[in-house]
C-alpha atoms as a PDB file:
ATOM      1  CA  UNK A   1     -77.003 203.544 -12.058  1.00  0.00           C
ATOM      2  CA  UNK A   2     -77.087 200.179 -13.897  1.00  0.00           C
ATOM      3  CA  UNK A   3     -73.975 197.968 -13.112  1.00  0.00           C
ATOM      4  CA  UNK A   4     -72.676 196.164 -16.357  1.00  0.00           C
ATOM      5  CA  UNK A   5     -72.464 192.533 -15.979  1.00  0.00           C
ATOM      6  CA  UNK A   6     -69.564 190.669 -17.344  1.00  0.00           C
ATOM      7  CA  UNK A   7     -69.919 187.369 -18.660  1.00  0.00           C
ATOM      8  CA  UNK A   8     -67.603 184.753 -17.802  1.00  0.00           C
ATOM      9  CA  UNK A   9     -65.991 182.014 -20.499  1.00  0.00           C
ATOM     10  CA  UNK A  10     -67.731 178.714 -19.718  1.00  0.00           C
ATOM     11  CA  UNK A  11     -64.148 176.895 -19.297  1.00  0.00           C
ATOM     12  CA  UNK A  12     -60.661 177.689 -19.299  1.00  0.00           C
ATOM     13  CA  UNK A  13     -58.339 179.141 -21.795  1.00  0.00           C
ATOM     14  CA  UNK A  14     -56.463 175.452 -21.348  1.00  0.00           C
ATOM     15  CA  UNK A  15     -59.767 173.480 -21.227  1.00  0.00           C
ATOM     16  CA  UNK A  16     -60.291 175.354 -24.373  1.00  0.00           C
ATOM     17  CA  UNK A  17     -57.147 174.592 -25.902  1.00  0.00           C
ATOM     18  CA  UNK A  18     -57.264 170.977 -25.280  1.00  0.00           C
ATOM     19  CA  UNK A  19     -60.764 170.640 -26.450  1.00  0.00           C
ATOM     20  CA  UNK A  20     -59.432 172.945 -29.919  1.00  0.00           C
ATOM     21  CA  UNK A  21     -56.979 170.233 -30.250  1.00  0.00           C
ATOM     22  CA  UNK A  22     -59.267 166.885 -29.694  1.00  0.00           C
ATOM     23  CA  UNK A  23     -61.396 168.323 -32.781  1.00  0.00           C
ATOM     24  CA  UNK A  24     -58.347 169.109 -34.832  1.00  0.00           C
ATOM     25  CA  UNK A  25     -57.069 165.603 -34.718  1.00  0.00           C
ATOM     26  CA  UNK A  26     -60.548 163.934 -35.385  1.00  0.00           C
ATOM     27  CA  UNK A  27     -61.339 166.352 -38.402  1.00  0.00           C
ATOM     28  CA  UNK A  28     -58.227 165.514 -40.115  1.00  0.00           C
ATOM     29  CA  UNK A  29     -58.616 162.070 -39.233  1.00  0.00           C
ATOM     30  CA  UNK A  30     -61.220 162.330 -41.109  1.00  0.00           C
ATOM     31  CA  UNK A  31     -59.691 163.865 -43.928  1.00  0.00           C
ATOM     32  CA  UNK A  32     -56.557 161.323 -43.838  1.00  0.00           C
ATOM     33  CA  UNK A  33     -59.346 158.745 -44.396  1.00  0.00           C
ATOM     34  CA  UNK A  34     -60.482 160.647 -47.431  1.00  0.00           C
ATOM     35  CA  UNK A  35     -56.800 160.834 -49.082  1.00  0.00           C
ATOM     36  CA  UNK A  36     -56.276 157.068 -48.260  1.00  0.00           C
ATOM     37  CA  UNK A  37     -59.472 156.220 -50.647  1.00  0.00           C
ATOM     38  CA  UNK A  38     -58.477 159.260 -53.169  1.00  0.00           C
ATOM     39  CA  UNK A  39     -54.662 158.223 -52.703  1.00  0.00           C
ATOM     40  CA  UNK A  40     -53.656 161.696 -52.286  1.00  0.00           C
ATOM     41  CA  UNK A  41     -52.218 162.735 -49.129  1.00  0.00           C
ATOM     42  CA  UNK A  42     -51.450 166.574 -50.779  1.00  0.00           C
ATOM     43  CA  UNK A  43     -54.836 167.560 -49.904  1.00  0.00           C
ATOM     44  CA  UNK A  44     -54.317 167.791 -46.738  1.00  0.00           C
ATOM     45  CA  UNK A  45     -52.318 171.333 -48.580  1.00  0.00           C
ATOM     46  CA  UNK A  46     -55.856 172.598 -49.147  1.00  0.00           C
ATOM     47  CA  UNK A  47     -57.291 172.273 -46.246  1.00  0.00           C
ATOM     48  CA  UNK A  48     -54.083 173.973 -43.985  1.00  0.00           C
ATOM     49  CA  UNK A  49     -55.744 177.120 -43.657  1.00  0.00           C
ATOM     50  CA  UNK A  50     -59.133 175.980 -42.476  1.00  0.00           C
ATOM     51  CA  UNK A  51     -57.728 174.069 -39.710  1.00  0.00           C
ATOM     52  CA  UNK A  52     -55.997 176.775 -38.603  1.00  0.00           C
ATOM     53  CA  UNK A  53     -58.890 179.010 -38.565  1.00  0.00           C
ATOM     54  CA  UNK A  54     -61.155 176.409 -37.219  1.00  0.00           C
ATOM     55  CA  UNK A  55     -60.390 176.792 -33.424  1.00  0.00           C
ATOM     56  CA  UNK A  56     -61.014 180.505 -33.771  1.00  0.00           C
ATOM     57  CA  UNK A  57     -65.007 179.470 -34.763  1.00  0.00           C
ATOM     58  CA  UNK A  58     -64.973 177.308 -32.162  1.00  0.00           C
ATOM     59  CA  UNK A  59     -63.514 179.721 -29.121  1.00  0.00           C
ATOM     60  CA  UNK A  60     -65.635 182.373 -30.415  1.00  0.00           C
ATOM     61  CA  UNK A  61     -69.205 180.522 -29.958  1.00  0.00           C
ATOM     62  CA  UNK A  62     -67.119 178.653 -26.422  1.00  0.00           C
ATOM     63  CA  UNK A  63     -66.334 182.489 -24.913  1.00  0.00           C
ATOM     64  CA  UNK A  64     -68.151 185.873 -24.956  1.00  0.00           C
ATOM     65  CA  UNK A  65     -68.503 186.327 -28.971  1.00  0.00           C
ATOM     66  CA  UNK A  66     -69.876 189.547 -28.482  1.00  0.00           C
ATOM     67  CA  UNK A  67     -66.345 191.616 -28.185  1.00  0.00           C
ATOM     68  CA  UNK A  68     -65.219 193.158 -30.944  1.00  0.00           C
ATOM     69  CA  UNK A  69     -62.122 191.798 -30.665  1.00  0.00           C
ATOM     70  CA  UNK A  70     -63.256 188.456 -30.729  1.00  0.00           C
ATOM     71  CA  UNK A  71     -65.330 188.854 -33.455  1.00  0.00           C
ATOM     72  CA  UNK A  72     -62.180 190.825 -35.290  1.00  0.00           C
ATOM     73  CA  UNK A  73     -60.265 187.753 -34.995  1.00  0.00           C
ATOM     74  CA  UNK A  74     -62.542 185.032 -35.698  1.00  0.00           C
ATOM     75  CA  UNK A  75     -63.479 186.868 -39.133  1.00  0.00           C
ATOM     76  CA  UNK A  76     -59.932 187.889 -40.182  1.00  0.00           C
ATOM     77  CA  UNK A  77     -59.000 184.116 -39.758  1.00  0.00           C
ATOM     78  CA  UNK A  78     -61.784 182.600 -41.750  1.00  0.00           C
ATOM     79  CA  UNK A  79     -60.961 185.246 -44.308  1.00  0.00           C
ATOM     80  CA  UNK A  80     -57.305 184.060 -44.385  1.00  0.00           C
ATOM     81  CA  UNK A  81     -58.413 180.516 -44.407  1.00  0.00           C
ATOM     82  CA  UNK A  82     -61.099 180.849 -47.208  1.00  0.00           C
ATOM     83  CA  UNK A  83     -59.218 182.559 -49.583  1.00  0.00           C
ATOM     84  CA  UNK A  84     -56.244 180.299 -49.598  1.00  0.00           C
ATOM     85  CA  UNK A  85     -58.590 177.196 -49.238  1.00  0.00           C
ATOM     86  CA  UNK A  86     -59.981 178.446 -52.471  1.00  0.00           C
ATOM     87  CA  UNK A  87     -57.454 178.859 -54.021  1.00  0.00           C
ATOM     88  CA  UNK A  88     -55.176 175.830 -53.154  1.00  0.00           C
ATOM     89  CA  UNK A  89     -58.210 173.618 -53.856  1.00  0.00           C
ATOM     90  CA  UNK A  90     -58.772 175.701 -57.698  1.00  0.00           C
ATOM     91  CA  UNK A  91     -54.965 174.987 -58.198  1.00  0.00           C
ATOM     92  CA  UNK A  92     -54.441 171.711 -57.219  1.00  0.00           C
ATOM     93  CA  UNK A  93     -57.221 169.354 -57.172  1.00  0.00           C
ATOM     94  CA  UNK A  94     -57.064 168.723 -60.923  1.00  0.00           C
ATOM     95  CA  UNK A  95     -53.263 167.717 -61.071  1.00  0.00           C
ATOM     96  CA  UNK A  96     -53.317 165.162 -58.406  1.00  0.00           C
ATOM     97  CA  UNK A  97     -51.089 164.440 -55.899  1.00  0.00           C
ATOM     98  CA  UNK A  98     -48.124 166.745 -55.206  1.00  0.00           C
ATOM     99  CA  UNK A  99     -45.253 165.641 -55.963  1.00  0.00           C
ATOM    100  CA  UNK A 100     -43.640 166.402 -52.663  1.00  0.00           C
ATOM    101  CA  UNK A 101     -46.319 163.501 -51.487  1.00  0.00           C
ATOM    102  CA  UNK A 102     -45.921 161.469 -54.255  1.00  0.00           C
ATOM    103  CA  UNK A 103     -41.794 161.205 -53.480  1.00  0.00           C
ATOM    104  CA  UNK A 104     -43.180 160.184 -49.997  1.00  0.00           C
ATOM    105  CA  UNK A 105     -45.219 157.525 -51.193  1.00  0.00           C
ATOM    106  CA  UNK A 106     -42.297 156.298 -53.177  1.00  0.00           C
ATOM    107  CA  UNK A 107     -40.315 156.215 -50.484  1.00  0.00           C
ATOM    108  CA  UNK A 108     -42.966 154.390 -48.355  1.00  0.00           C
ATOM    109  CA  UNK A 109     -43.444 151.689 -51.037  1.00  0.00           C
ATOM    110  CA  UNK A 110     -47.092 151.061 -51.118  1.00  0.00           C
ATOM    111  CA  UNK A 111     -49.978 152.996 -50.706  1.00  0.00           C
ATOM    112  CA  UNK A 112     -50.746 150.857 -47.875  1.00  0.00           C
ATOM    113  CA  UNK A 113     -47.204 151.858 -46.202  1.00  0.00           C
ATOM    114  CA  UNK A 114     -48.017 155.306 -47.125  1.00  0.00           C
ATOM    115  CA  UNK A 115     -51.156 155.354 -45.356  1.00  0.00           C
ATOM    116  CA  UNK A 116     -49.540 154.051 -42.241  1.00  0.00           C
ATOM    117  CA  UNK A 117     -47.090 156.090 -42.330  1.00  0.00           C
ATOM    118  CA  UNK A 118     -48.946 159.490 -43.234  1.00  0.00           C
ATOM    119  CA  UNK A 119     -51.536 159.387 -40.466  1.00  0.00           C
ATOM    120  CA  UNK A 120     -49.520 160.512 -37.863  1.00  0.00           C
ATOM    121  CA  UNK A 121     -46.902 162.092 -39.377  1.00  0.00           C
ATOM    122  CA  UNK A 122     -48.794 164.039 -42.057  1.00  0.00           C
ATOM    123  CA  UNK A 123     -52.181 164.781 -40.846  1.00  0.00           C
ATOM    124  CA  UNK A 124     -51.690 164.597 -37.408  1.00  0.00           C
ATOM    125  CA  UNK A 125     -48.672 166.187 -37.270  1.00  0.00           C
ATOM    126  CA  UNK A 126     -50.628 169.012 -39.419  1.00  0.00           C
ATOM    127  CA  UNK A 127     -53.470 169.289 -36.792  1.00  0.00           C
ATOM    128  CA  UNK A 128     -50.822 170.062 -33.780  1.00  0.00           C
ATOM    129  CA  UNK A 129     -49.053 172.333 -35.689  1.00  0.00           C
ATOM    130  CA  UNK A 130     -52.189 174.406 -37.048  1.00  0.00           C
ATOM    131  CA  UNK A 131     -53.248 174.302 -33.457  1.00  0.00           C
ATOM    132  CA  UNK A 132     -50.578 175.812 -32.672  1.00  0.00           C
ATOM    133  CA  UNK A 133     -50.136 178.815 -34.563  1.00  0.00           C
ATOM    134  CA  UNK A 134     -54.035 179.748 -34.231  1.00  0.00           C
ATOM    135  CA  UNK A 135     -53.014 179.993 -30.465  1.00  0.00           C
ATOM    136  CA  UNK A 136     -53.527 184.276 -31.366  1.00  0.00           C
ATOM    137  CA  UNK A 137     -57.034 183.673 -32.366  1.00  0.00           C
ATOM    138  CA  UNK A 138     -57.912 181.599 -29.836  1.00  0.00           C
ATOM    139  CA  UNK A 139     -56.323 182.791 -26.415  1.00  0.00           C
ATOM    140  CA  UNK A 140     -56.848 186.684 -28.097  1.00  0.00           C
ATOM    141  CA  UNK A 141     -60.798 186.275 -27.410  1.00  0.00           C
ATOM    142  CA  UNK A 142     -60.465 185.207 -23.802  1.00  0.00           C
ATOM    143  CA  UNK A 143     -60.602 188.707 -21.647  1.00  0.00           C
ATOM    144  CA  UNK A 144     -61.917 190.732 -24.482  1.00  0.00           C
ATOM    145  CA  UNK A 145     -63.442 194.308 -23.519  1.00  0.00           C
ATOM    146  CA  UNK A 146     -63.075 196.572 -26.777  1.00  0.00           C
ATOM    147  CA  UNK A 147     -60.181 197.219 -29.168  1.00  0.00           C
ATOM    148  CA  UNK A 148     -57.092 198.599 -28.553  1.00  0.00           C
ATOM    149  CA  UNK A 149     -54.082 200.617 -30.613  1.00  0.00           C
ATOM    150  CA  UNK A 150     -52.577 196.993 -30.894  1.00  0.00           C
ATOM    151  CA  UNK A 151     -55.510 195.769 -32.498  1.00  0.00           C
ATOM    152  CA  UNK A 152     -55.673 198.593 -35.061  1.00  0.00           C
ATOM    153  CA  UNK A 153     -51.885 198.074 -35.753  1.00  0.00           C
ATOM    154  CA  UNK A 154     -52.091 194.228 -36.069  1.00  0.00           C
ATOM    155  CA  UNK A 155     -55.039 194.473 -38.431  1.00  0.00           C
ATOM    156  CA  UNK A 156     -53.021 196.667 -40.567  1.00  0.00           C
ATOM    157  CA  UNK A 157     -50.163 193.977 -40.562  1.00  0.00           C
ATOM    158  CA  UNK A 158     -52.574 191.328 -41.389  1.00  0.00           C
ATOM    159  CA  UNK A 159     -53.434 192.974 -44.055  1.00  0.00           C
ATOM    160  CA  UNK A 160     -50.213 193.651 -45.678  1.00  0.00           C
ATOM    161  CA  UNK A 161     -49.735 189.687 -45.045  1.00  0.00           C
ATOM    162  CA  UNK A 162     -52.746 189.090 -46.723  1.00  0.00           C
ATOM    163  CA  UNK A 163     -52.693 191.273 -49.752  1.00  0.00           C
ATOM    164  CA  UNK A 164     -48.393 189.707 -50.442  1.00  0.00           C
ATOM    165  CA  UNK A 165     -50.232 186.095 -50.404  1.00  0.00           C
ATOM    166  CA  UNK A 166     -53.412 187.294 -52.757  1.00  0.00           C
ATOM    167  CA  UNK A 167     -51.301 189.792 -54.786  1.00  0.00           C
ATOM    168  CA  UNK A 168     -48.483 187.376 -55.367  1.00  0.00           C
ATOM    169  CA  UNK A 169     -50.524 184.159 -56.148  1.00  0.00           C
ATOM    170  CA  UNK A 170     -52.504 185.794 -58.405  1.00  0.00           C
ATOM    171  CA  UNK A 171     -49.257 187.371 -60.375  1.00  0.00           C
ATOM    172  CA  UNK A 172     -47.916 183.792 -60.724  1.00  0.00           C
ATOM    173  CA  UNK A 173     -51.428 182.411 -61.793  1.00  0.00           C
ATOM    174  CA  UNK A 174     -51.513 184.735 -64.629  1.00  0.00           C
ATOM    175  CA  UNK A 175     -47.790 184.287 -65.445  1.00  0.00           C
ATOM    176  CA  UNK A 176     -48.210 180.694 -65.789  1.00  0.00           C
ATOM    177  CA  UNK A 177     -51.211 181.083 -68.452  1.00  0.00           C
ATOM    178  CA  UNK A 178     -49.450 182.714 -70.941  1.00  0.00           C
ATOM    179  CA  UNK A 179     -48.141 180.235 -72.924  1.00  0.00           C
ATOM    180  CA  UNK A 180     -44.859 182.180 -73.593  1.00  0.00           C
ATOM    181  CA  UNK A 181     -44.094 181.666 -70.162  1.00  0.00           C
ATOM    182  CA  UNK A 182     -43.687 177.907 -70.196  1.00  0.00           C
ATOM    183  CA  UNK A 183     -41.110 176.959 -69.091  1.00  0.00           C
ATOM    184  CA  UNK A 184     -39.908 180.126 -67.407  1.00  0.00           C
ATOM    185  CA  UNK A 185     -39.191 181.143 -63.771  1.00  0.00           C
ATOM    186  CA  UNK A 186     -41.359 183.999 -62.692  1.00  0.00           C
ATOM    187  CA  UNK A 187     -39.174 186.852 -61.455  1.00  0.00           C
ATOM    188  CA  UNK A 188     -41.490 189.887 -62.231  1.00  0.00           C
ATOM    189  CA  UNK A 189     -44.017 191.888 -59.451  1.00  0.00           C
ATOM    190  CA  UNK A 190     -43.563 190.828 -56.407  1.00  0.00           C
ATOM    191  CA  UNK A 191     -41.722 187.799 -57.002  1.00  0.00           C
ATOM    192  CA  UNK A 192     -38.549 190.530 -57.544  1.00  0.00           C
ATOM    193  CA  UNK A 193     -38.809 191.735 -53.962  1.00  0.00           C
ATOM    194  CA  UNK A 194     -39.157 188.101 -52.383  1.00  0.00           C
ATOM    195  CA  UNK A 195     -38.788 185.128 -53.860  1.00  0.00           C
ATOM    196  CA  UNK A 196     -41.732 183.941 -51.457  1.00  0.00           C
ATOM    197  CA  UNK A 197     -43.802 186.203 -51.469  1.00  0.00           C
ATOM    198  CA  UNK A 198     -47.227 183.682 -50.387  1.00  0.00           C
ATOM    199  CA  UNK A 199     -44.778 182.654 -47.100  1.00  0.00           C
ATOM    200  CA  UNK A 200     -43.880 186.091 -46.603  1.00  0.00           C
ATOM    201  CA  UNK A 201     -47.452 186.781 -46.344  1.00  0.00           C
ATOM    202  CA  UNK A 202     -48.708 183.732 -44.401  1.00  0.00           C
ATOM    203  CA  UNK A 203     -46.035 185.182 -41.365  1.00  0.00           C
ATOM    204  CA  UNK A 204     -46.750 188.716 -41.476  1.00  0.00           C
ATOM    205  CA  UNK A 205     -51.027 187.749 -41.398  1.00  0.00           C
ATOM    206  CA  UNK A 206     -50.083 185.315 -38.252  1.00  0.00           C
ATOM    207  CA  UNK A 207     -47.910 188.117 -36.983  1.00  0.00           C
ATOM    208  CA  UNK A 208     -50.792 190.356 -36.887  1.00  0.00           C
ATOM    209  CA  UNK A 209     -53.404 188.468 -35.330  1.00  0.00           C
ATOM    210  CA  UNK A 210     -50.814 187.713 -32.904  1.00  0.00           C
ATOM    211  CA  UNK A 211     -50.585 191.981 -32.117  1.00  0.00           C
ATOM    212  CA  UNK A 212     -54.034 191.795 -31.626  1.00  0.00           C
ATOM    213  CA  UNK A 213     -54.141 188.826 -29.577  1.00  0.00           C
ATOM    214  CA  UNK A 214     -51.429 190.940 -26.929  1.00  0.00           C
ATOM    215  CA  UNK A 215     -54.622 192.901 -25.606  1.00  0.00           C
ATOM    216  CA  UNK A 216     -55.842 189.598 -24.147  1.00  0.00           C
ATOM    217  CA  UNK A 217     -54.373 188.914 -20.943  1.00  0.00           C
ATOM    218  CA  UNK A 218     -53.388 185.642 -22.175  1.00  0.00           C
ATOM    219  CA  UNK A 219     -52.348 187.090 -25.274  1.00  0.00           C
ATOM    220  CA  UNK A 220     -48.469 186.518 -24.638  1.00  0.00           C
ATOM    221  CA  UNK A 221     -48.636 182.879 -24.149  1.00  0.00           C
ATOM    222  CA  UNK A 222     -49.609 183.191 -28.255  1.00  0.00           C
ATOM    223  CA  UNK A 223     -46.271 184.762 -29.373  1.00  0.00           C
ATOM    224  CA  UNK A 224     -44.524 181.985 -30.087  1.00  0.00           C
ATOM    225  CA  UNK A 225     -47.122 181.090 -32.853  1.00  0.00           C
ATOM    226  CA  UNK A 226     -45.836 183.604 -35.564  1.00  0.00           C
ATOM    227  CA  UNK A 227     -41.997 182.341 -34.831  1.00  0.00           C
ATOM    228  CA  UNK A 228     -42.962 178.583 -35.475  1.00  0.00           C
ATOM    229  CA  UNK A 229     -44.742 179.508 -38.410  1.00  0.00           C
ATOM    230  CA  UNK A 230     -41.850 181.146 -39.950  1.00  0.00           C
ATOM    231  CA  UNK A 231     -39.679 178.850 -38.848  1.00  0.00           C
ATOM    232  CA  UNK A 232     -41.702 175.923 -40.681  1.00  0.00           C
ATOM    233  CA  UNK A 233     -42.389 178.111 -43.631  1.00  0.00           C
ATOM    234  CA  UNK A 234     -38.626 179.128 -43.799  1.00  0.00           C
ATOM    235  CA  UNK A 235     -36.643 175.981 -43.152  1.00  0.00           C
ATOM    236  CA  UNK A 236     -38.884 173.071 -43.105  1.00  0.00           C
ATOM    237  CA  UNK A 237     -41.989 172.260 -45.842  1.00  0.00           C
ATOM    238  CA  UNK A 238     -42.188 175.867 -47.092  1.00  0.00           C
ATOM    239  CA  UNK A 239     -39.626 177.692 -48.462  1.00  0.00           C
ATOM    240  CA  UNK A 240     -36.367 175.158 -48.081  1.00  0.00           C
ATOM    241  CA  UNK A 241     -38.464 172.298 -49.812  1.00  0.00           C
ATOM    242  CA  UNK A 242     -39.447 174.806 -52.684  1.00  0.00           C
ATOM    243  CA  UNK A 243     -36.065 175.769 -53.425  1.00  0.00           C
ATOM    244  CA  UNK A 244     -34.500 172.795 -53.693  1.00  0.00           C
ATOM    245  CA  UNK A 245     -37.251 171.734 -55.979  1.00  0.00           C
ATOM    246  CA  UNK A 246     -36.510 175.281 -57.974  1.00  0.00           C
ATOM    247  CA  UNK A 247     -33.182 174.687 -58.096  1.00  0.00           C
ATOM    248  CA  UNK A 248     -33.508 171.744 -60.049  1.00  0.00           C
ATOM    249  CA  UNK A 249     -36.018 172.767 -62.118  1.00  0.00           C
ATOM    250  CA  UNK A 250     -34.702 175.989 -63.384  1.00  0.00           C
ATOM    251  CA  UNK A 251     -31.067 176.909 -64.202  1.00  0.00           C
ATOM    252  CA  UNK A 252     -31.554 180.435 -63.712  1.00  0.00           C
ATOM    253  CA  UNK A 253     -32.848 180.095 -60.060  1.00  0.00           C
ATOM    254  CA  UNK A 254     -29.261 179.896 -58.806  1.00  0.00           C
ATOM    255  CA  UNK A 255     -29.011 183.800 -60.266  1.00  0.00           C
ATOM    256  CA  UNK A 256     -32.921 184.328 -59.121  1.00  0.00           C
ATOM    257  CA  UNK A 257     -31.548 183.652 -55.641  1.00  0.00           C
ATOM    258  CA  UNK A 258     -28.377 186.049 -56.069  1.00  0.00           C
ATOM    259  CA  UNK A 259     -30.689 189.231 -56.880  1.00  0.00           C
ATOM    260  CA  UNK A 260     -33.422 188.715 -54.622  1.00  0.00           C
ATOM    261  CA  UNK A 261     -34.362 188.564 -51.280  1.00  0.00           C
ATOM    262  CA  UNK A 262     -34.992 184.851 -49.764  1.00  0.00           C
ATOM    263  CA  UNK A 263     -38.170 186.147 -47.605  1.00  0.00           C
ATOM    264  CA  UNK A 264     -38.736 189.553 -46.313  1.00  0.00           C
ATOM    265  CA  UNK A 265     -39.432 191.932 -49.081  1.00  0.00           C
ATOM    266  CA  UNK A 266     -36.555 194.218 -50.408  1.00  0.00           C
ATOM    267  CA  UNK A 267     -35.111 195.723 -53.733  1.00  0.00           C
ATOM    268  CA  UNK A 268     -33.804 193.951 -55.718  1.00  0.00           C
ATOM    269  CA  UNK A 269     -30.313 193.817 -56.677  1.00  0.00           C
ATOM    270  CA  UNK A 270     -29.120 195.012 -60.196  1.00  0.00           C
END
């Protein structure tokens, strides 16, 4: 009878982590020094979802790649991260910087100030917190040996998380083309069951990997990654920052917000 032979990860889950975090904070270095030259600090927008899928590559070429969980979680990332990439980059590299940044720069008073300023609490700030939530994908791949019902019932929640984000950028995409729609607040598909339906989705994919992640035995230090991403997306640059914005922009938001639901998907009201 031939014995089976296990390989070992080279380092540590924490060596791992630590190392996942060093090259986080020297690739967006690197991308800070880009938005200093193209005084735009929004792009660090585009590239959100690549950094957060970045330390999954890494882990899964740094432990045993050949699991299929591994593998499961390293490709569902980069397919989260490519498609919004893609798309944030399509939408908003022709229109400049956001104007969430540019209020910052204001505020700052020179672009000088603003690069000083946006360094560490922009990009940097942005590397530990993608770091963080991609916790799932990386500590999921340590201790992988197959997949389990939790895998199978976090891919399907990924999924769902996935398809909101696709489904409901690409509704608002083609709503804003028409030309009859300038102007307008989008309150049709499923903008009427959330009125974020792109956050909604971003928590329910990091949910998911985190399921998966559960069959690792380190999985459960990664659970607190889906509740920090909803809390940011909820209260802090997502959704909160967008509504005040909405509010101001559209008269008929303060209705909007009456009939439908703030985040998780429901009916809505008549």
């Amino acid at each position: 009878m031939v014995r089976r032979l296990e390989r070992r990860p080279p380092i540590s889950p924490l060596t791992l982590l630590l190392l996942n975090y060093g090259i986080l904070l020297g690739l967006l270095t690197l991308l800070w020094a880009v938005s200093v030259q193209k005084k735009d600090a929004s792009i660090i927008d585009i590239f959100w979802g690549p950094a957060c899928a970045a330390p999954a590559v890494i882990t899964y070429f740094m432990v045993d790649g050949a699991d299929p969980r591994a593998l499961l979680l390293t490709v569902l990332a980069s397919i989260w991260a490519l498609r919004l990439g893609v798309y944030l980059g399509v939408r908003n590299l022709p229109h400049g910087e956001d104007y969430r940044y540019q209020k910052m720069r204001e505020k700052q008073g020179s672009d000088a100030a603003m690069a000083r300023w946006s360094l560490p609490r922009v990009f940097w700030l942005q590397a530990t917190i993608a770091w963080f939530v991609s916790w799932p994908v990386q500590l999921g791949q340590y201790g992988a040996h197959g997949l389990g019902s939790l895998a199978f019932i976090g891919a399907g929640i990924f999924a769902v998380g996935l398809a909101f984000e696709a489904i409901g950028d690409w509704q608002l995409q083609q709503f804003k083309k028409d030309p009859a729609n300038k102007g307008k607040l989008m309150t049709k598909g499923l903008w009427s069951w959330t009125r974020h339906p792109n956050y909604f989705g971003d928590a329910a994919v990091w949910t998911g990997l985190a399921i998966i992640a559960l069959e690792s035995p380190y999985g459960w230090w990664a659970v607190l990654s889906p509740a920090v991403m909803a809390f940011f997306l909820v209260a802090v640059s997502g959704k909160a920052m967008t509504e005040r914005h909405m509010a101001t922009k559209y008269p008929e938001y303060a209705d909007y917000k009456k009939r439908v639901s703030g985040f998780i998907p429901l009916p809505p009201k008549n």
